[in-house]
N, C-alpha and C. Protein backbone atom coordinates (compact mmCIF):
# COMPACT_ATOMS: atom_id res chain seq x y z
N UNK A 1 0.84 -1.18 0.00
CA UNK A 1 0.00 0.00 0.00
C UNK A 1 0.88 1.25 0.00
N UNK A 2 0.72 2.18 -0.76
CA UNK A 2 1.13 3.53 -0.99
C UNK A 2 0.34 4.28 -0.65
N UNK A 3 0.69 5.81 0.19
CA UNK A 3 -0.43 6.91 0.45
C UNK A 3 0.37 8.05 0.10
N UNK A 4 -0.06 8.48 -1.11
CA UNK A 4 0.56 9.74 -1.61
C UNK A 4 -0.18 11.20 -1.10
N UNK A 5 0.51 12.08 -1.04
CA UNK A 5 -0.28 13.97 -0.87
C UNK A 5 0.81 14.43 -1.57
N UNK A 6 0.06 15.21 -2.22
CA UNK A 6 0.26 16.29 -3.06
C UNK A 6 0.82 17.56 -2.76
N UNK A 7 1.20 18.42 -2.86
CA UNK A 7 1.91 20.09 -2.47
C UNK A 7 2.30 20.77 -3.19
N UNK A 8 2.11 22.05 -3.00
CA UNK A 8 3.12 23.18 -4.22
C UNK A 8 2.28 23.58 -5.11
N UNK A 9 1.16 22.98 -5.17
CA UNK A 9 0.05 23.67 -5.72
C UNK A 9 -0.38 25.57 -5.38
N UNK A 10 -0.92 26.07 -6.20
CA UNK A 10 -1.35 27.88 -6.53
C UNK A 10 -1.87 28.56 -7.20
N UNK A 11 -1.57 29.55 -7.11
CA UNK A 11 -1.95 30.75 -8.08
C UNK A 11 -0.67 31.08 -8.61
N UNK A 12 -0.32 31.35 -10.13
CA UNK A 12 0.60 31.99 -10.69
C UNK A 12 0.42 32.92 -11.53
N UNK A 13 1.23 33.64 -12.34
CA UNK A 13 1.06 34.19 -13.57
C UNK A 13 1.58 33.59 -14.71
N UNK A 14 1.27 33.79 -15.67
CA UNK A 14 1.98 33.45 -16.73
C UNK A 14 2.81 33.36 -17.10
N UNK A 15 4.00 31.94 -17.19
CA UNK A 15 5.19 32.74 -17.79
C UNK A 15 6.18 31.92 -16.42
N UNK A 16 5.40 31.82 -15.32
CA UNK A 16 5.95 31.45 -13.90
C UNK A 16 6.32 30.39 -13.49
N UNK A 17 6.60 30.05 -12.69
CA UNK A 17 7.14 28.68 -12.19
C UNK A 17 6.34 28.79 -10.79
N UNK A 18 6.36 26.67 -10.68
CA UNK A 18 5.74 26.28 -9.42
C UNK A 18 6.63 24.62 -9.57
N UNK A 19 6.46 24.29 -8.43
CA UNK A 19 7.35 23.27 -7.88
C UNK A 19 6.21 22.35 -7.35
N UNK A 20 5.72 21.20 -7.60
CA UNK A 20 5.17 20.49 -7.14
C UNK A 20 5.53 18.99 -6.43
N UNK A 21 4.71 18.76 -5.39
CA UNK A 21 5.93 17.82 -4.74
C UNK A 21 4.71 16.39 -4.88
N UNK A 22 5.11 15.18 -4.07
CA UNK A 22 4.09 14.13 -3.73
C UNK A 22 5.17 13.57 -2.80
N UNK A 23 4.36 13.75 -1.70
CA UNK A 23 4.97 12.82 -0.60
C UNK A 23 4.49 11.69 -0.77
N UNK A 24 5.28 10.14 -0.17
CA UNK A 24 4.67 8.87 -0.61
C UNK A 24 5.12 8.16 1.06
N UNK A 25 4.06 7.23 1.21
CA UNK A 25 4.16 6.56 2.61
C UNK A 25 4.70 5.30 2.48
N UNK A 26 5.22 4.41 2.68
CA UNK A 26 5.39 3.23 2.66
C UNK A 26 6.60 2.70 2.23
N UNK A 27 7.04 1.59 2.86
CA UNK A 27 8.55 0.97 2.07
C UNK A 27 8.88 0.55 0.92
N UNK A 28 7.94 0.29 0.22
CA UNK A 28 8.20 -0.10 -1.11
C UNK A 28 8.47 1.10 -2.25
N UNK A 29 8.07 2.94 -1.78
CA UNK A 29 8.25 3.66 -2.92
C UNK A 29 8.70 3.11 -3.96
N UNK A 30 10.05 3.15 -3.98
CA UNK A 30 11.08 2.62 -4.63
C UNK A 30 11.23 1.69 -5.74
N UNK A 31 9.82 1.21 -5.45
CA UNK A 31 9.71 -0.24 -6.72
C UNK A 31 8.69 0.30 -7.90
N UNK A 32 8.25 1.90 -6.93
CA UNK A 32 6.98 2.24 -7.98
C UNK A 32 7.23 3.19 -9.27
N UNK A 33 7.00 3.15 -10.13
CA UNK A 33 7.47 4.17 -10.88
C UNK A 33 5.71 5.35 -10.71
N UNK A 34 6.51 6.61 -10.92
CA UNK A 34 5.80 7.69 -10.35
C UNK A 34 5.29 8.57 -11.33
N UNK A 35 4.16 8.87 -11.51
CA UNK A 35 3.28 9.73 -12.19
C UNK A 35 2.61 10.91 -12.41
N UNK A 36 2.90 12.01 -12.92
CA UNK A 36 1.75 13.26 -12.78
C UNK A 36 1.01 12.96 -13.70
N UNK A 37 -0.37 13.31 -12.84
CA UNK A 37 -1.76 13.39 -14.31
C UNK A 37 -2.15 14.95 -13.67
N UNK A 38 -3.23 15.63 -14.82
CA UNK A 38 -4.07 16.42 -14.54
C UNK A 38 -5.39 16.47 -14.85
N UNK A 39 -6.06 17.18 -14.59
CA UNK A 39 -7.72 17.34 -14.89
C UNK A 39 -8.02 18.59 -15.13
N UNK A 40 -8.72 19.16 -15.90
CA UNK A 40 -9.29 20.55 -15.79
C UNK A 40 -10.58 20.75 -15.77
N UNK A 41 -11.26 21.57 -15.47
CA UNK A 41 -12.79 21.49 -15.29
C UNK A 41 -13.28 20.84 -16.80
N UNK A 42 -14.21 20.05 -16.52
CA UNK A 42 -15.00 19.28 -17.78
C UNK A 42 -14.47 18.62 -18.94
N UNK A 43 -13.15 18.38 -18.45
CA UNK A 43 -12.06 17.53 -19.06
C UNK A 43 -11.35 16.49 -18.33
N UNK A 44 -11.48 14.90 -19.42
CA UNK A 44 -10.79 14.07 -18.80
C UNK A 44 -9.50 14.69 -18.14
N UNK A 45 -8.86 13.61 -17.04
CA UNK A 45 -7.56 13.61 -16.71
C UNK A 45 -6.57 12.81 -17.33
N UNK A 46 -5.68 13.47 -17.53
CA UNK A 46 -4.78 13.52 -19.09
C UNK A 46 -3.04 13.19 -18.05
N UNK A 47 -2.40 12.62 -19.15
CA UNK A 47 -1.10 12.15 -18.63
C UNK A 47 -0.52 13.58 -19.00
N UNK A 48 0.57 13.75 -17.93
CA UNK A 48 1.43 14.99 -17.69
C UNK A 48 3.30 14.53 -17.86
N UNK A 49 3.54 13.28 -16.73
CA UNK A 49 4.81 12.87 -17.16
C UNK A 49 4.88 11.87 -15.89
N UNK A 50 5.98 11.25 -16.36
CA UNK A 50 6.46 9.76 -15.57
C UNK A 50 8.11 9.91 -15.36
N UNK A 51 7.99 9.05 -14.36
CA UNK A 51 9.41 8.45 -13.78
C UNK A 51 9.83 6.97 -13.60
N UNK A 52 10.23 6.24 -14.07
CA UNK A 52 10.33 4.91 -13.70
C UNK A 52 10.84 4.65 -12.38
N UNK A 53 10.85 3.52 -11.52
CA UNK A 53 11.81 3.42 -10.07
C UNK A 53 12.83 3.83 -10.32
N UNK A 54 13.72 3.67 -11.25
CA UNK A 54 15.08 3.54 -11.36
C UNK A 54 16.01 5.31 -11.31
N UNK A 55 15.00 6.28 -11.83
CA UNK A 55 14.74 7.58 -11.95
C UNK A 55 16.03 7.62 -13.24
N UNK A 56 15.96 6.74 -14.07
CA UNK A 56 16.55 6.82 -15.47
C UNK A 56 15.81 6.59 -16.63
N UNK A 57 14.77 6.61 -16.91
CA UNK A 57 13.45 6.86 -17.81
C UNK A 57 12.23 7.64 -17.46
N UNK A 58 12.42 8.72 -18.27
CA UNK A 58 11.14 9.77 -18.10
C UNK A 58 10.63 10.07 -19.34
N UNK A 59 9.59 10.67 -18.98
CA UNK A 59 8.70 10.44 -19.97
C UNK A 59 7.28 11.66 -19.75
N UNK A 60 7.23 12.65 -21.05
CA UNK A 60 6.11 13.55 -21.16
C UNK A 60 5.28 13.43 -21.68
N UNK A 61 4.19 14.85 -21.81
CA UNK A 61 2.89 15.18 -22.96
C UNK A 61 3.72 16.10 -23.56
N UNK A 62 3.70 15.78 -24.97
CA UNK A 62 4.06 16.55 -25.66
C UNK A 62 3.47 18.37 -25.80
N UNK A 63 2.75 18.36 -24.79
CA UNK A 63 2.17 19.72 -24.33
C UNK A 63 3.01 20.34 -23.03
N UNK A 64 3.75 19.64 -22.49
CA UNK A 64 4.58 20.16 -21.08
C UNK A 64 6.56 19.72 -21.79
N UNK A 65 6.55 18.96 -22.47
CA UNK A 65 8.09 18.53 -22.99
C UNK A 65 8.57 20.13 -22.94
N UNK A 66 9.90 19.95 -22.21
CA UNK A 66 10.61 21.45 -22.93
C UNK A 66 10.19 22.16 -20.94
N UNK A 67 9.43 22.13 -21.01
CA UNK A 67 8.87 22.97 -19.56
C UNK A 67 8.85 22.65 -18.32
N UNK A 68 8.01 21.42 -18.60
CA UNK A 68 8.58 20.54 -17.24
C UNK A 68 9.45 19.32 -16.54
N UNK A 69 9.63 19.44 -15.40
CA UNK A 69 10.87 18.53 -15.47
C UNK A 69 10.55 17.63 -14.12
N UNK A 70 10.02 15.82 -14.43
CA UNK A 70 10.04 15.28 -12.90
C UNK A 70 10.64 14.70 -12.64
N UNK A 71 11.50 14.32 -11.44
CA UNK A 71 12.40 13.90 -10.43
C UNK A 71 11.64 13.00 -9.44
N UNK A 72 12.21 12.37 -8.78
CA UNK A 72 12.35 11.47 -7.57
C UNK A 72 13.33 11.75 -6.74
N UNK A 73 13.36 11.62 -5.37
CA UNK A 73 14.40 11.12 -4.48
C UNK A 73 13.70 10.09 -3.41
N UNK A 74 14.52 8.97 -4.63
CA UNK A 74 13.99 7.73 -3.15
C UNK A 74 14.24 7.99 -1.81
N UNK A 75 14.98 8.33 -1.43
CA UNK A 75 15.66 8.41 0.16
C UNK A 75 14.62 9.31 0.93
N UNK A 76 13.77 10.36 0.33
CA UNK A 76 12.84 10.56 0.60
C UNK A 76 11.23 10.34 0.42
N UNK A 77 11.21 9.62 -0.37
CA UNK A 77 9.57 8.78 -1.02
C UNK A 77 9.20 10.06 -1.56
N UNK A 78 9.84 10.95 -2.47
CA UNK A 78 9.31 12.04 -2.52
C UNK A 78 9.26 12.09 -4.24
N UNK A 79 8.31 12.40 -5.00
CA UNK A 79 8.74 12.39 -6.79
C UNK A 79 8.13 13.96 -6.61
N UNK A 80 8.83 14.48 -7.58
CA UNK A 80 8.81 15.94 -8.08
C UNK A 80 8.20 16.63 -9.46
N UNK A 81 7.47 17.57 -9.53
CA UNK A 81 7.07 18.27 -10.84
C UNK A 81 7.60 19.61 -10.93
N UNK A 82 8.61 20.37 -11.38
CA UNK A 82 9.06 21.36 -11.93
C UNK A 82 8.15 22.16 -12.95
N UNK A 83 7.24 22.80 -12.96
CA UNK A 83 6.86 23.54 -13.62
C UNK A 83 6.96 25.01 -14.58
N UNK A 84 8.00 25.15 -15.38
CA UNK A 84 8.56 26.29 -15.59
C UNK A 84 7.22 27.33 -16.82
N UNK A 85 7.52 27.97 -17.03
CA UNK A 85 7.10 28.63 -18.29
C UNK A 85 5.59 28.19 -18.44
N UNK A 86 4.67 28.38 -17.27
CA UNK A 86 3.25 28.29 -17.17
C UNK A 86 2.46 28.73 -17.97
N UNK A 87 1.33 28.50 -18.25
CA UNK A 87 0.60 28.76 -19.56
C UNK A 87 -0.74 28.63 -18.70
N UNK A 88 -1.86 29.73 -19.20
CA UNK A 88 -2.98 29.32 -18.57
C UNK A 88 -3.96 28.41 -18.67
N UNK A 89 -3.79 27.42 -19.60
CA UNK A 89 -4.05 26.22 -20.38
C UNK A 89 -3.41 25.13 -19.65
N UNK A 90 -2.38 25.27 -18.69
CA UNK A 90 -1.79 24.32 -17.55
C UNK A 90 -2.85 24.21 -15.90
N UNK A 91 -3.50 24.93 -16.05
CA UNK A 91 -4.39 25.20 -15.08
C UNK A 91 -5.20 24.31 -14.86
N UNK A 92 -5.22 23.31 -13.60
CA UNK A 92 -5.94 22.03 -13.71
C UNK A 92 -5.88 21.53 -12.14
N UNK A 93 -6.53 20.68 -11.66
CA UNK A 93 -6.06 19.91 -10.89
C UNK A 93 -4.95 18.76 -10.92
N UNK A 94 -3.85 18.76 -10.22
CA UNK A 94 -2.44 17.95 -10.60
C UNK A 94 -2.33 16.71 -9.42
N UNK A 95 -2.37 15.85 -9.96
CA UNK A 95 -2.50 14.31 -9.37
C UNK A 95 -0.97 14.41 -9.86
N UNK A 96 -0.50 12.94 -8.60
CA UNK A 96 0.72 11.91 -8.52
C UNK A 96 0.17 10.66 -8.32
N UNK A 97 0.49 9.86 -8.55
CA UNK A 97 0.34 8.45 -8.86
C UNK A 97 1.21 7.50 -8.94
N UNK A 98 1.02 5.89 -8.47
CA UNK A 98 2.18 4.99 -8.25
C UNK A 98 1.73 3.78 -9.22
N UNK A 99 2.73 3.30 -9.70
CA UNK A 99 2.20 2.48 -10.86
C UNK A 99 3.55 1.27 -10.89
N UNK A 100 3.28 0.15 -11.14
CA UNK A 100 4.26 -1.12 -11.09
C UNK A 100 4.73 -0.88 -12.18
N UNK A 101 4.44 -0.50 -13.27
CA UNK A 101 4.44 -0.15 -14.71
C UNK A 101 5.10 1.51 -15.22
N UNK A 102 6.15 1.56 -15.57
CA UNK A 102 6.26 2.85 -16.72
C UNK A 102 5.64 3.18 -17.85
N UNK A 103 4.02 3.80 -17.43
CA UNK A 103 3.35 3.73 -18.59
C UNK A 103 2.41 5.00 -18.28
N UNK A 104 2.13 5.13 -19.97
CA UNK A 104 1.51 6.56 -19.75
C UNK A 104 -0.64 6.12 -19.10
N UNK A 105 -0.80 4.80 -18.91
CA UNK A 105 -2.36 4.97 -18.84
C UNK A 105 -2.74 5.27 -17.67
N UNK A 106 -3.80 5.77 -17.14
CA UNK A 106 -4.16 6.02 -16.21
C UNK A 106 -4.67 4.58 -15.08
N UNK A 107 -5.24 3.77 -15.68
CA UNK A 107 -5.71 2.79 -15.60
C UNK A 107 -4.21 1.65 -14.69
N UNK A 108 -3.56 1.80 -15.35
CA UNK A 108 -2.22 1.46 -14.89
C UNK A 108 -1.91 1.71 -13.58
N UNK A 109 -2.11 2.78 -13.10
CA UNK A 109 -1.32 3.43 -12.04
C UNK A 109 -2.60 2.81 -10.69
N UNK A 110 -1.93 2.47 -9.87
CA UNK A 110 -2.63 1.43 -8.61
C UNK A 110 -3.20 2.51 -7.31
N UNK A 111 -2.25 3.81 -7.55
CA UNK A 111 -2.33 4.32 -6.16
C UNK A 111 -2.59 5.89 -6.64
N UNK A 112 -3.21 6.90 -6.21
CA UNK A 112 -3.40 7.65 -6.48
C UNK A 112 -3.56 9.25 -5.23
N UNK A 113 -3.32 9.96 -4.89
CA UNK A 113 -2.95 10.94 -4.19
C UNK A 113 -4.29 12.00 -4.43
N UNK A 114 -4.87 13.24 -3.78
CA UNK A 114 -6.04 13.62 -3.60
C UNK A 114 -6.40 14.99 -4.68
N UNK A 115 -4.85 15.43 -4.99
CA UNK A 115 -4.41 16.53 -6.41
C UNK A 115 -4.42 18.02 -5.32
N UNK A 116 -3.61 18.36 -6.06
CA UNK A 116 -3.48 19.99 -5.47
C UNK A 116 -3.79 21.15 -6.89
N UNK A 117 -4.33 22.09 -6.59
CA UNK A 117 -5.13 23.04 -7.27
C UNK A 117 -3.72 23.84 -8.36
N UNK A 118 -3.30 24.07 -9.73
CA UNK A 118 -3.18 24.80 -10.18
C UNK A 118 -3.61 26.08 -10.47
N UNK A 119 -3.60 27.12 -10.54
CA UNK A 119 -4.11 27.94 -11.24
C UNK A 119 -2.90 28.82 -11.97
N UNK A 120 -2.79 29.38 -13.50
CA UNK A 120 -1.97 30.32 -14.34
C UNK A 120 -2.94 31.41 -14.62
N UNK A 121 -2.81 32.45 -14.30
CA UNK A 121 -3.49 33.66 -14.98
C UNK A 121 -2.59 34.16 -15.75
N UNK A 122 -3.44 35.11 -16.88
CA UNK A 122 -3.01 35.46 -18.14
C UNK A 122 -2.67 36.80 -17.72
């Protein structure tokens, strides 16, 4: 069992940066490879980017490539979202997720965290 929370969630402007974190509970982190999804009002939740355990395969949406950047540090159960160069079209609710699998489906991912609020104004 994994229990992820979310953080670093806001308000920004355009153009800005935000740092998003997912704390993860349990001893096994380490075996999970780690996930951001998002949601925006009246829109599915859409893959954002991945990490495998190993934190040597990552993987984007070709809508965030170039901008954002996620990390892990096992030693802390902690996986990371770098958000640079915000767009108000990034504005969503932002899930982390644990998955046995390096894969972009949602369906995939076993464990799921409660999302913290984006917002980009123009």
């Amino acid at each position: 069992q994994v229990q992820l929370v979310e953080s670093g969630g806001g308000l920004v402007q355009a153009g800005g940066s935000l740092r998003l974190s997912c704390a993860a509970s349990g001893r096994t982190f380490s075996r999970y490879a780690m996930g951001w999804f998002r949601q925006a009002p009246g829109k599915e939740r859409e893959f954002v980017a991945n990490i495998n355990w190993s934190d040597i395969n990552t993987d984007y949406a070709d809508s965030v490539k170039g901008r954002f950047t996620i990390s892990r540090d096992n030693a802390k159960n902690t996986v990371y979202l770098q958000m640079n160069s915000l767009r108000p079209e990034d504005t969503a609710v932002y899930y982390c997720a644990a998955s046995q699998l390096w894969v972009r489906r949602c369906g995939e991912y076993d464990f799921w965290g409660r999302g913290t609020q984006v917002t980009v104004s123009a």
